[in-house]
C-alpha atoms as a PDB file:
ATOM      1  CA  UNK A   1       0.000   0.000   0.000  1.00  0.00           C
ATOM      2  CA  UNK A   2       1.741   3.310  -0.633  1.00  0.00           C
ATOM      3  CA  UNK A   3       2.455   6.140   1.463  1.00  0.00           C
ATOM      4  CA  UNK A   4      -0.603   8.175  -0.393  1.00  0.00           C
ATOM      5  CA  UNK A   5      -3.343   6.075   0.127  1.00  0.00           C
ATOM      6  CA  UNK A   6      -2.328   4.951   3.810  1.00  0.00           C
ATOM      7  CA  UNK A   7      -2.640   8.734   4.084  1.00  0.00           C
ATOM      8  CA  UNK A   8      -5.106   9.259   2.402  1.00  0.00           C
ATOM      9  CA  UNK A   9      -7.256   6.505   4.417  1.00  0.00           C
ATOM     10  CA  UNK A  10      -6.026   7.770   8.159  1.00  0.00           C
ATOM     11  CA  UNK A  11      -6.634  11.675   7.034  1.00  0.00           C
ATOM     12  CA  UNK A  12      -3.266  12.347   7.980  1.00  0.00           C
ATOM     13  CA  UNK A  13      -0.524  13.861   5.719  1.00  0.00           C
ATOM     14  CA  UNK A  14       2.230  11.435   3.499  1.00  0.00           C
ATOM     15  CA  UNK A  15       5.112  12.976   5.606  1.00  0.00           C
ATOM     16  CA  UNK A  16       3.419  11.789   8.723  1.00  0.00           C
ATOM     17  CA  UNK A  17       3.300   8.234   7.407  1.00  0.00           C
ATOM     18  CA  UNK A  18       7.064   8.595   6.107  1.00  0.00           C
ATOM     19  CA  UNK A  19       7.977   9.523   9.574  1.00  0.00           C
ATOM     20  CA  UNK A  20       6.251   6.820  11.272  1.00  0.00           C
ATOM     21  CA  UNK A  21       8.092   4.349   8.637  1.00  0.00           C
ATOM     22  CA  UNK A  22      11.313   5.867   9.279  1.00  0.00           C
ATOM     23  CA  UNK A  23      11.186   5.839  12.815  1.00  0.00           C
ATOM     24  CA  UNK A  24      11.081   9.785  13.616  1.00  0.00           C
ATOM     25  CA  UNK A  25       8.063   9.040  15.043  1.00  0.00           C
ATOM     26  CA  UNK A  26       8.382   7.067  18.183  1.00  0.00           C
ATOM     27  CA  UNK A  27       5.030   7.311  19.694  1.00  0.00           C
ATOM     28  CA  UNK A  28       2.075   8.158  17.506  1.00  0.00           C
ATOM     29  CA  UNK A  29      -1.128   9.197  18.887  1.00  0.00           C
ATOM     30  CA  UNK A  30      -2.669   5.923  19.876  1.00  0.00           C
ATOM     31  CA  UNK A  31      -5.850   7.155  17.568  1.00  0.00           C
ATOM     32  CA  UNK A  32      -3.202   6.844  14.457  1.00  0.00           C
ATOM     33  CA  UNK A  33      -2.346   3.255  15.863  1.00  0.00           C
ATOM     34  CA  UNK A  34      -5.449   2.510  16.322  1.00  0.00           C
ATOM     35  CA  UNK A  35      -6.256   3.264  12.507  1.00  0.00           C
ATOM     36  CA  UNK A  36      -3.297   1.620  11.135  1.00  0.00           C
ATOM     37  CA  UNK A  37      -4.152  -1.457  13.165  1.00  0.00           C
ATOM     38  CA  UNK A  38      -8.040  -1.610  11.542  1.00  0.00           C
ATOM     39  CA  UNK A  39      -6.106  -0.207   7.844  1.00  0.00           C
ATOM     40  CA  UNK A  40      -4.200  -3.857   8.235  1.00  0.00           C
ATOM     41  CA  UNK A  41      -6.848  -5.672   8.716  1.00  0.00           C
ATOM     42  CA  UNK A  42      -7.289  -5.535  12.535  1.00  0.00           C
ATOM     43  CA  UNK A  43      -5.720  -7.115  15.259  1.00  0.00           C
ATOM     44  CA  UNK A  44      -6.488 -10.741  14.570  1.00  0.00           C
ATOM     45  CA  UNK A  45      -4.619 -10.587  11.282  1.00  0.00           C
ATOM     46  CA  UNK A  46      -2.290  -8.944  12.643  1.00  0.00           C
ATOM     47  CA  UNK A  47      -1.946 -11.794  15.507  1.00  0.00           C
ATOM     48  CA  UNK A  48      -2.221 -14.299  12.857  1.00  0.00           C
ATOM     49  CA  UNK A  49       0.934 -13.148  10.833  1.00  0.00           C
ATOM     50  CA  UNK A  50       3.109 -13.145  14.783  1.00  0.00           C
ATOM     51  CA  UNK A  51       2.563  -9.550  15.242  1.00  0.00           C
ATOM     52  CA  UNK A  52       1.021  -8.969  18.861  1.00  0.00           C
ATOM     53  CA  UNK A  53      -0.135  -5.830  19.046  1.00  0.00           C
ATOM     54  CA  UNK A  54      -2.344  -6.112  22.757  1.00  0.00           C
ATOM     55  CA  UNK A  55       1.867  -5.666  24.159  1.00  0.00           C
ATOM     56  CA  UNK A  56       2.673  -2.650  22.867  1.00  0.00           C
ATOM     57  CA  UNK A  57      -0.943  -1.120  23.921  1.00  0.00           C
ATOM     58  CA  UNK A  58      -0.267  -2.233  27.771  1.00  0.00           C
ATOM     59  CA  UNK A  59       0.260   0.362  30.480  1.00  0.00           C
ATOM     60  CA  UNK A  60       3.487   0.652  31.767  1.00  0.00           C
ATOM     61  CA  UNK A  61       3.723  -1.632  34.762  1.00  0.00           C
ATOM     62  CA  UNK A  62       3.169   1.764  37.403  1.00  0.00           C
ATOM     63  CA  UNK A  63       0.216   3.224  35.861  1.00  0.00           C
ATOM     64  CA  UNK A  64      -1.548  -0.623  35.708  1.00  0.00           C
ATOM     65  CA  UNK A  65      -2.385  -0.131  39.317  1.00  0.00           C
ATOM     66  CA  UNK A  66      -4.226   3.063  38.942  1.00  0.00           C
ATOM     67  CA  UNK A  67      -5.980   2.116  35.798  1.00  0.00           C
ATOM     68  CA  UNK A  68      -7.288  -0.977  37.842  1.00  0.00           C
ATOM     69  CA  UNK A  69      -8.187   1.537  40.678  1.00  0.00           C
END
């Protein structure tokens, strides 16, 4: 899929997407990851082709407590 229509689908500009490739974008709105999650086909796809994307959406382990609270 290119840059254009990635864009074009998450109303966000091609730079943005470049950046997020490139890695000058560390740590995207989670609204973006979010969309680029559903874009890919959601996160059963994603789980089916080894890529777990429930880790990278935990809370780090000393705001768990208080979102338990």
């Amino acid at each position: 899929m290119s840059h254009y229509r990635i864009a074009s689908e998450l109303g966000v500009s091609q730079s943005a997407i470049c950046r997020l490739e490139s890695g000058d974008i560390t740590e995207p709105k989670y609204s973006t990851g979010a969309m680029l999650i559903q874009l890919a086909g959601g996160a059963d796809v994603l789980h089916q082709h080894g890529v777990d994307v429930t880790a990278a959406a935990r809370l780090p382990a000393k705001l768990e407590g208080v979102a338990n609270a």
